[in-house]
N, C-alpha and C. Protein backbone atom coordinates (compact mmCIF):
# COMPACT_ATOMS: atom_id res chain seq x y z
N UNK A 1 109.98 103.12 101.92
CA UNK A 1 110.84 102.08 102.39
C UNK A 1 110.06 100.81 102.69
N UNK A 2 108.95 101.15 103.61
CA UNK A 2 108.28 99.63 103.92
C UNK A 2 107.48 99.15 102.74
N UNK A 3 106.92 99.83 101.90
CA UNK A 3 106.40 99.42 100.19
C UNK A 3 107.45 98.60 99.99
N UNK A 4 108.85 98.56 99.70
CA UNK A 4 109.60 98.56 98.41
C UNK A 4 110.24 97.12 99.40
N UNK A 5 110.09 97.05 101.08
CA UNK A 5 110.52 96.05 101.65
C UNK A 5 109.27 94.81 101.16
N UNK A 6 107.79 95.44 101.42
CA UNK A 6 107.00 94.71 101.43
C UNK A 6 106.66 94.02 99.87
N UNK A 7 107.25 94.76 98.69
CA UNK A 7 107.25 93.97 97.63
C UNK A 7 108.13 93.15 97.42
N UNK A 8 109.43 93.56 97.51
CA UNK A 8 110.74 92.32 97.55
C UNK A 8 110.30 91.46 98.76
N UNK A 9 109.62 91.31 99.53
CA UNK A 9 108.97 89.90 100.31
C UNK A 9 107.77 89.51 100.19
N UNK A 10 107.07 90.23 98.97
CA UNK A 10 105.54 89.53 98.65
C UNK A 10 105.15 89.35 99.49
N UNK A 11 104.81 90.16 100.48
CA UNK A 11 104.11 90.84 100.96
C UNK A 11 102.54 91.24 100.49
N UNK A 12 101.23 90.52 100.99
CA UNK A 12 100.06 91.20 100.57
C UNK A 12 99.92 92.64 101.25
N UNK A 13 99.65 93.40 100.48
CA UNK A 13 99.35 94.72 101.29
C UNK A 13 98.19 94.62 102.49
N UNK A 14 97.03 94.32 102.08
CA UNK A 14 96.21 94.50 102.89
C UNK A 14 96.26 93.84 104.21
N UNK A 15 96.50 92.41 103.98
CA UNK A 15 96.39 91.87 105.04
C UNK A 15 97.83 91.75 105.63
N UNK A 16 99.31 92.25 105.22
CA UNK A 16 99.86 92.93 106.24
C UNK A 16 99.56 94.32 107.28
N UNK A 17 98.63 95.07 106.62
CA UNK A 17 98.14 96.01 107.50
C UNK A 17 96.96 95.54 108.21
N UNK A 18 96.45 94.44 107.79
CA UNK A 18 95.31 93.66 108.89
C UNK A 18 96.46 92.92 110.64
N UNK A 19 97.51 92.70 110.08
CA UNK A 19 98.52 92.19 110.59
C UNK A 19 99.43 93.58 111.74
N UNK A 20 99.69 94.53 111.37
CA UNK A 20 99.71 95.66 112.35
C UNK A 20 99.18 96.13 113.08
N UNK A 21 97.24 96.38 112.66
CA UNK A 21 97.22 96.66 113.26
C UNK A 21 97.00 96.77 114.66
N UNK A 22 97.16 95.47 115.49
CA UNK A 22 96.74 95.39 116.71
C UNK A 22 98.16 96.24 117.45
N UNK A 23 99.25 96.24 116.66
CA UNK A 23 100.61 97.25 117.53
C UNK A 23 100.16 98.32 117.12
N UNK A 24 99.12 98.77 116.45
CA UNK A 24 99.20 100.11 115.97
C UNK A 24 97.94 100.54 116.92
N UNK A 25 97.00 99.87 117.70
CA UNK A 25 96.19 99.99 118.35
C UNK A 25 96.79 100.27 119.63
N UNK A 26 97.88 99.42 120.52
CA UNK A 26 98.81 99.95 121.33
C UNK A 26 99.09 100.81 121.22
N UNK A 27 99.57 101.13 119.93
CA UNK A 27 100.60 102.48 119.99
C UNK A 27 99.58 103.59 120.60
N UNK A 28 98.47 103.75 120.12
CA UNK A 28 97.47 104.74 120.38
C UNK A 28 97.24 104.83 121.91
N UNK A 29 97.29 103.29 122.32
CA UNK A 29 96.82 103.61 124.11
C UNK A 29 98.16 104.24 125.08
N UNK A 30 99.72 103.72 123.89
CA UNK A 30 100.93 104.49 124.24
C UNK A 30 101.15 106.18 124.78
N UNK A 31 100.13 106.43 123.33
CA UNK A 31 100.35 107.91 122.86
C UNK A 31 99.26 108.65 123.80
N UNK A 32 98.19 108.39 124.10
CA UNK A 32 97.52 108.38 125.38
C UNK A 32 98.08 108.59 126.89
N UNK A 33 98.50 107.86 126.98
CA UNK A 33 99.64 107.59 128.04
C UNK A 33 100.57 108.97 128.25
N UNK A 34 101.26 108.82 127.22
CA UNK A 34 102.03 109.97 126.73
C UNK A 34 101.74 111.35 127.22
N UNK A 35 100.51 111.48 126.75
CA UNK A 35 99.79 112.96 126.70
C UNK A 35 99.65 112.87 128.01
N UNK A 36 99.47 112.21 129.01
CA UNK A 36 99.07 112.37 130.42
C UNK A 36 100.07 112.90 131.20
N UNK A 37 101.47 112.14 130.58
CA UNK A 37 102.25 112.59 131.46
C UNK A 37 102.96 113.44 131.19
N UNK A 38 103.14 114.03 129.75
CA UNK A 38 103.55 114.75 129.96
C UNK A 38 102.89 116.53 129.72
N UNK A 39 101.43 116.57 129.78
CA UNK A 39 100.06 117.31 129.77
C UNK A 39 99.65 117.69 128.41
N UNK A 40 100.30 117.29 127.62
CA UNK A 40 100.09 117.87 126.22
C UNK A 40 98.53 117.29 125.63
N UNK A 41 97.83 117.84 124.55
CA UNK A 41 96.99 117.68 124.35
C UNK A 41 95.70 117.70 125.63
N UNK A 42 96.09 118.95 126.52
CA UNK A 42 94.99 119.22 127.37
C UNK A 42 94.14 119.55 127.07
N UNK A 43 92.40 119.58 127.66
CA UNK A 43 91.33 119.73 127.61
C UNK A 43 91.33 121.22 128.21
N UNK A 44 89.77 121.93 127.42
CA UNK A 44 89.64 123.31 127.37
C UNK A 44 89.16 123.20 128.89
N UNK A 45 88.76 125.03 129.52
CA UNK A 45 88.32 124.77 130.87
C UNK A 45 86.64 124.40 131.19
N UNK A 46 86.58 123.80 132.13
CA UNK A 46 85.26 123.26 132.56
C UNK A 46 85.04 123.39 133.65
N UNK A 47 83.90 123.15 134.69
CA UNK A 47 83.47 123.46 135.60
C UNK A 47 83.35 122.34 136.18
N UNK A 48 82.89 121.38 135.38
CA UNK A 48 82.92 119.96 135.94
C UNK A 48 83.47 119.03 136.97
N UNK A 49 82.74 118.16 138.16
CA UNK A 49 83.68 117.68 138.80
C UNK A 49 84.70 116.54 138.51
N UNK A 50 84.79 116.35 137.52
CA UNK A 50 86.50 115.42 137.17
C UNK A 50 87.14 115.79 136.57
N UNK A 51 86.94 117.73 136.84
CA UNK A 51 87.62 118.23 135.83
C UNK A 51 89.75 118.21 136.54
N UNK A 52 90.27 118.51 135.70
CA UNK A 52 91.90 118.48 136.20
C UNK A 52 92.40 119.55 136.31
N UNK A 53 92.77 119.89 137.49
CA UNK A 53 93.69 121.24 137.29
C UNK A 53 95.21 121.06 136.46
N UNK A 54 95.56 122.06 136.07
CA UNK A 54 96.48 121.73 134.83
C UNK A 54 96.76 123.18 133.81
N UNK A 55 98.06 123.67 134.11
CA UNK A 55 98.24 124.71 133.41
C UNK A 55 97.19 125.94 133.52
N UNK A 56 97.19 125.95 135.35
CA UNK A 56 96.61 127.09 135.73
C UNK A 56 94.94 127.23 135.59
N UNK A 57 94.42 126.22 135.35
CA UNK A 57 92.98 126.31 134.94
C UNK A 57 92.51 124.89 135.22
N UNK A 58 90.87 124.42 136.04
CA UNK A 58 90.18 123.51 135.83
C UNK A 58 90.25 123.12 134.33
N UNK A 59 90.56 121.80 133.78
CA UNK A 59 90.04 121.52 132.68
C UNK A 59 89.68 120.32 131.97
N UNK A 60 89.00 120.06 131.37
CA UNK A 60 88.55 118.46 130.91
C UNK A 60 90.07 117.04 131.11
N UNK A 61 90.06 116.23 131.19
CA UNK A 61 90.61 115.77 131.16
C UNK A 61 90.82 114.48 130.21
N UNK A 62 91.48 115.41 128.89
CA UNK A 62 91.17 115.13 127.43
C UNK A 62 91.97 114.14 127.38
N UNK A 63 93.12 113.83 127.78
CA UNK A 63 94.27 113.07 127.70
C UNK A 63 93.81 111.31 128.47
N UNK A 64 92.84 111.41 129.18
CA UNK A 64 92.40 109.80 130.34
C UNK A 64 91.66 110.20 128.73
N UNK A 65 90.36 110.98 128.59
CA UNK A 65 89.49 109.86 127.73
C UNK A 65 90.15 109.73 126.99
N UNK A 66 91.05 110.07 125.85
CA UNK A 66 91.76 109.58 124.75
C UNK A 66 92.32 108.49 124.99
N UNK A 67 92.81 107.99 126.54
CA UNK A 67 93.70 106.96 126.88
C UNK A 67 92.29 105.78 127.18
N UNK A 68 91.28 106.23 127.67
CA UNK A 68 89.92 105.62 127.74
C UNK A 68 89.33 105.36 126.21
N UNK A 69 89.49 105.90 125.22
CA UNK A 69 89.00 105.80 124.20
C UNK A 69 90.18 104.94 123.07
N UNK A 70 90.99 105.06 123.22
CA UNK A 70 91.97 104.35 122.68
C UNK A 70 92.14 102.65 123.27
N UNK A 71 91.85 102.62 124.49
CA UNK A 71 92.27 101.11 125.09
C UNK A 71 90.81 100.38 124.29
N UNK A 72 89.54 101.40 124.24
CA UNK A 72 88.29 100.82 124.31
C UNK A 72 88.66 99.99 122.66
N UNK A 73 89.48 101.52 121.99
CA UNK A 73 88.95 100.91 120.01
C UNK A 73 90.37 99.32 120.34
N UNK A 74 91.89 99.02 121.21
CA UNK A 74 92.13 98.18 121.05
C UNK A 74 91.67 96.62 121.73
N UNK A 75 90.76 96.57 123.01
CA UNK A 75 89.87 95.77 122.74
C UNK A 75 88.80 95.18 121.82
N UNK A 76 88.12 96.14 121.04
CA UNK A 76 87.46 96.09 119.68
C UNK A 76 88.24 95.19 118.92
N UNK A 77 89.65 95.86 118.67
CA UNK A 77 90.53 95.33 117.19
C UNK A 77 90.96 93.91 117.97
N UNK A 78 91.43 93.97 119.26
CA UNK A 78 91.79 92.47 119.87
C UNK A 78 90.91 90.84 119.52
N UNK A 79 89.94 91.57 119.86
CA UNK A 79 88.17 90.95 120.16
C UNK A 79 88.48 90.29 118.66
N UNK A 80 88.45 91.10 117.52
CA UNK A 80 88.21 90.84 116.42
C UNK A 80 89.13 90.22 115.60
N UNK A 81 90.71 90.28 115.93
CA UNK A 81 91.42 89.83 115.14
C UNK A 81 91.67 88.44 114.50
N UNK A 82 91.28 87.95 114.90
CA UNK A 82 90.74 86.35 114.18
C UNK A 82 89.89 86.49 113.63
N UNK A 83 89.22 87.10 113.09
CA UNK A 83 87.39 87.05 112.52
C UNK A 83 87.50 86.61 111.47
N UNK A 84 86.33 86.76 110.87
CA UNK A 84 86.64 86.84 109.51
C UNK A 84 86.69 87.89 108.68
N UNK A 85 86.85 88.70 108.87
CA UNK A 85 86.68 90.22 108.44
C UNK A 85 87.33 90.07 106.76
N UNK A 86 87.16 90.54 106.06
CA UNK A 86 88.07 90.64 104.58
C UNK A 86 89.21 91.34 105.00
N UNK A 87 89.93 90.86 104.12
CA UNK A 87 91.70 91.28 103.67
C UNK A 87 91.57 92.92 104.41
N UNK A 88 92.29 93.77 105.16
CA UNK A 88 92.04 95.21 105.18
C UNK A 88 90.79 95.43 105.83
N UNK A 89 90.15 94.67 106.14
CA UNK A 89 88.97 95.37 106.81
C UNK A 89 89.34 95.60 108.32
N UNK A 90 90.17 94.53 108.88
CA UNK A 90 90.34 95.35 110.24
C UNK A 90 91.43 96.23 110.71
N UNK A 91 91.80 96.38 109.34
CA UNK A 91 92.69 97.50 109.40
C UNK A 91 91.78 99.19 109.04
N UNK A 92 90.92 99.08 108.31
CA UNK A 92 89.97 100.10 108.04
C UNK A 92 89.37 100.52 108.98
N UNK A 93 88.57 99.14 109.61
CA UNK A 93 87.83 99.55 111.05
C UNK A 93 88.38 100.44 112.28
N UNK A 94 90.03 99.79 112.20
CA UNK A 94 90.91 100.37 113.59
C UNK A 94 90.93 101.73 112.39
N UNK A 95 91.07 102.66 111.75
CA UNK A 95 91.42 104.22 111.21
C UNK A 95 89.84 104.71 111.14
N UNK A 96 89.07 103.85 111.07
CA UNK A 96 87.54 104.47 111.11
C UNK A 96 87.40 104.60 113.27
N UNK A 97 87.64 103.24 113.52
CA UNK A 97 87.55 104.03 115.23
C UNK A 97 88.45 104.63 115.52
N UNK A 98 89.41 105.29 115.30
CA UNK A 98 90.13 106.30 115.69
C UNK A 98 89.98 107.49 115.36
N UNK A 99 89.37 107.19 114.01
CA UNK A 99 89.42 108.68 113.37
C UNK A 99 88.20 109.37 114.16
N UNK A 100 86.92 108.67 114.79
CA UNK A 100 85.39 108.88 114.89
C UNK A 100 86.27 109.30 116.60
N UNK A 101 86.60 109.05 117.05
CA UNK A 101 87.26 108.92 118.34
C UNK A 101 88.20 110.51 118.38
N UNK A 102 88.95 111.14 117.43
CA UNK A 102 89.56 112.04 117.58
C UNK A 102 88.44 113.34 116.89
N UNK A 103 87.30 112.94 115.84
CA UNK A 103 86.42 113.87 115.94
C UNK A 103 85.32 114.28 117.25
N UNK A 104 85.16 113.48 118.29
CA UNK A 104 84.70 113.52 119.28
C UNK A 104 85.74 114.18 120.51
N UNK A 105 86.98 113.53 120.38
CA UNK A 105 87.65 114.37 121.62
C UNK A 105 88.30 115.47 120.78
N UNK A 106 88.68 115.58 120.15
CA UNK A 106 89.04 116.76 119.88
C UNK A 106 87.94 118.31 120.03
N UNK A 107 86.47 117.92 120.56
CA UNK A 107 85.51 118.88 121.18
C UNK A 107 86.16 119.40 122.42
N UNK A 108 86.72 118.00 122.88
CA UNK A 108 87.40 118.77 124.59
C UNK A 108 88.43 118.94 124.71
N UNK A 109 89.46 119.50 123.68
CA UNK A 109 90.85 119.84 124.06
C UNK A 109 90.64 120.95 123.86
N UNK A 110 91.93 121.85 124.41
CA UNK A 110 91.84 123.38 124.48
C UNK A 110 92.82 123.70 124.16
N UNK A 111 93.99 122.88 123.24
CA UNK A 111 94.90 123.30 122.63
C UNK A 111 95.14 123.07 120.89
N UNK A 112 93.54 122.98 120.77
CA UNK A 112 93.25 122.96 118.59
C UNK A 112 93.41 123.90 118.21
N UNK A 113 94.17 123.70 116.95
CA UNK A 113 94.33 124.94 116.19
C UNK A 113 92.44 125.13 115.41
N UNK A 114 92.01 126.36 115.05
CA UNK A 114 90.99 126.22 114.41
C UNK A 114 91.30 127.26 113.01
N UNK A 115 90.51 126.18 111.73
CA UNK A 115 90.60 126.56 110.68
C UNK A 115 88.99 127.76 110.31
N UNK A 116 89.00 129.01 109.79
CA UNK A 116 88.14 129.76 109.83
C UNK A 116 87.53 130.17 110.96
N UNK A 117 88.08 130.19 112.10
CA UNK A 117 87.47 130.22 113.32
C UNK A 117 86.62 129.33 114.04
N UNK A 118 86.07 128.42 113.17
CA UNK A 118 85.51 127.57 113.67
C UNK A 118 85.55 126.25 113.81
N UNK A 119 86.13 125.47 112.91
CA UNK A 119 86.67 124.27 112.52
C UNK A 119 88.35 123.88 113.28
N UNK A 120 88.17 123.02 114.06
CA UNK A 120 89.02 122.08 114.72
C UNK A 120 89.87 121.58 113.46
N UNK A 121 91.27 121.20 113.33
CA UNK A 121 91.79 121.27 112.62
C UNK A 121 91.96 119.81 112.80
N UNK A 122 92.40 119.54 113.59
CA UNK A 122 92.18 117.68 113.78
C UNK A 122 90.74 117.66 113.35
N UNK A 123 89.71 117.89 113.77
CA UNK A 123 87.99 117.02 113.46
C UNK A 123 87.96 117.13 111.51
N UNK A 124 88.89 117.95 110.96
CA UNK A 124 88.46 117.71 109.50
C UNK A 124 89.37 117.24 109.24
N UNK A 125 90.68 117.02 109.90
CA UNK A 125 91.40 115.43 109.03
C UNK A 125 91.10 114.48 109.47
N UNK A 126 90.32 114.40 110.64
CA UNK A 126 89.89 113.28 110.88
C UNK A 126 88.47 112.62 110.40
N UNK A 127 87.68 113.36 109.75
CA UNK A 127 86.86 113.40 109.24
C UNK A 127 86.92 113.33 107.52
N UNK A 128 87.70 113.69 107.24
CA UNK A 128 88.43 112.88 105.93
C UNK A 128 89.05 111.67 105.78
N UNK A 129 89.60 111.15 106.70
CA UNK A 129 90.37 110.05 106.96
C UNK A 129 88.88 109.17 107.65
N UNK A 130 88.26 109.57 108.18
CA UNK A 130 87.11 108.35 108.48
C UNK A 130 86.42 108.10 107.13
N UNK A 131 86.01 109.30 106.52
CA UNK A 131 85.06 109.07 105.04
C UNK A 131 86.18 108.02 104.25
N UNK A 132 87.69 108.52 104.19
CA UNK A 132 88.58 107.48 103.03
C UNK A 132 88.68 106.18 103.53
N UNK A 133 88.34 105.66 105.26
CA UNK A 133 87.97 104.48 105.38
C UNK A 133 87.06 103.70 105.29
N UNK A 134 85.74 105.01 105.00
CA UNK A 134 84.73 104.00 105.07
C UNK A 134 84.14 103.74 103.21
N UNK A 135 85.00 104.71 102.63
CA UNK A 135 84.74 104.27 101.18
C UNK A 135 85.33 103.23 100.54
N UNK A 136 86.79 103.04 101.14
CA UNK A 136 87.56 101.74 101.01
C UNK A 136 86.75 100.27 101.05
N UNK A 137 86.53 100.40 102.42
CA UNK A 137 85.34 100.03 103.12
C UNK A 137 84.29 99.30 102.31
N UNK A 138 83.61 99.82 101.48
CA UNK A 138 82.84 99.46 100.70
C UNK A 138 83.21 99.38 99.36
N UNK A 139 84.39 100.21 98.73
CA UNK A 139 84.40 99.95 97.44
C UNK A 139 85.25 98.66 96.75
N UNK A 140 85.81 97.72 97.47
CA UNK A 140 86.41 96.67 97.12
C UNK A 140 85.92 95.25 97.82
N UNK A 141 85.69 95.13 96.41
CA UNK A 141 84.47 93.86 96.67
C UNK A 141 85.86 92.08 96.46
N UNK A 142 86.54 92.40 96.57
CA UNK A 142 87.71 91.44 96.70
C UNK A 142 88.37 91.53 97.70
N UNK A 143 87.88 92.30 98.83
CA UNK A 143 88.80 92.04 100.48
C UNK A 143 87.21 90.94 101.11
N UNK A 144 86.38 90.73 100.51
CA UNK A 144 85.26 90.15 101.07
C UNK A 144 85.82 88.50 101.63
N UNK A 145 86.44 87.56 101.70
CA UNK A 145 87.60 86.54 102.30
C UNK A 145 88.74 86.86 102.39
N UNK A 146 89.02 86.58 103.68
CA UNK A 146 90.22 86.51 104.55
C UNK A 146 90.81 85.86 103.88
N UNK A 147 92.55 86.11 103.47
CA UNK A 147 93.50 85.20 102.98
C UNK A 147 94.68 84.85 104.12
N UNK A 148 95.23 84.03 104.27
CA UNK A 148 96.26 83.66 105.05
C UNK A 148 97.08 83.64 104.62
């Protein structure tokens, strides 16, 4: 739907998604938010003192850093949105810090599914989705100037 809107209004692709994403950076400190209140995406148990009680157990309190790690990547994208970054690049950057951001917390939640027993099921899509940003990233040598 938004393709087929964004071609009948010529629409550049890239730098309409350079153009989102600072709401799409919100949305993340939203969805953060979210998880706090209503406990989902809790952290495994810990011993630690800031740890949260929560569903019967001390446990990390996966849901603040995500909401801590999310506000941090939309200051980043804020900071930057005027730059000069190429067409799509600060749209790449915001799915590369998020993605690097959910392979890191996703160590402290205690509600991942794991693939082979060992593999976090979020850390390898998110770890695919960081590699497809950072090859983008480099392989298009025509987002190198900003268009208006």
């Amino acid at each position: 739907m938004l393709l087929i809107y964004g071609q009948r209004k010529q629409l550049k692709f890239w730098v309409t998604l350079d153009r989102l994403t600072p709401f799409l950076a919100v949305l993340a400190v939203f969805i953060g938010l979210a998880h706090v209140a209503s406990g989902q995406a809790f952290g495994s148990p810990t011993p630690l003192a800031w740890a949260i009680d929560l569903w019967g157990a001390r446990r990390h309190p996966s849901q603040i850093y995500e909401t801590i790690g999310a506000t941090a990547t939309l200051l980043l994208i804020w900071i930057q949105y005027h730059s000069t970054l190429g067409n799509g690049k600060l749209f790449l950057k915001f799915v590369a810090l998020i993605s690097g951001l959910v392979v890191f917390l996703s160590a402290f939640r205690g509600d991942s599914r794991l693939i082979l027993g060992t593999f976090r099921q979020e850390q390898v899509l998110a770890l695919v989705t960081l590699g497809m940003a950072l090859i983008l990233w480099k392989s298009n040598p025509n987002r190198e100037k900003r268009e208006e």
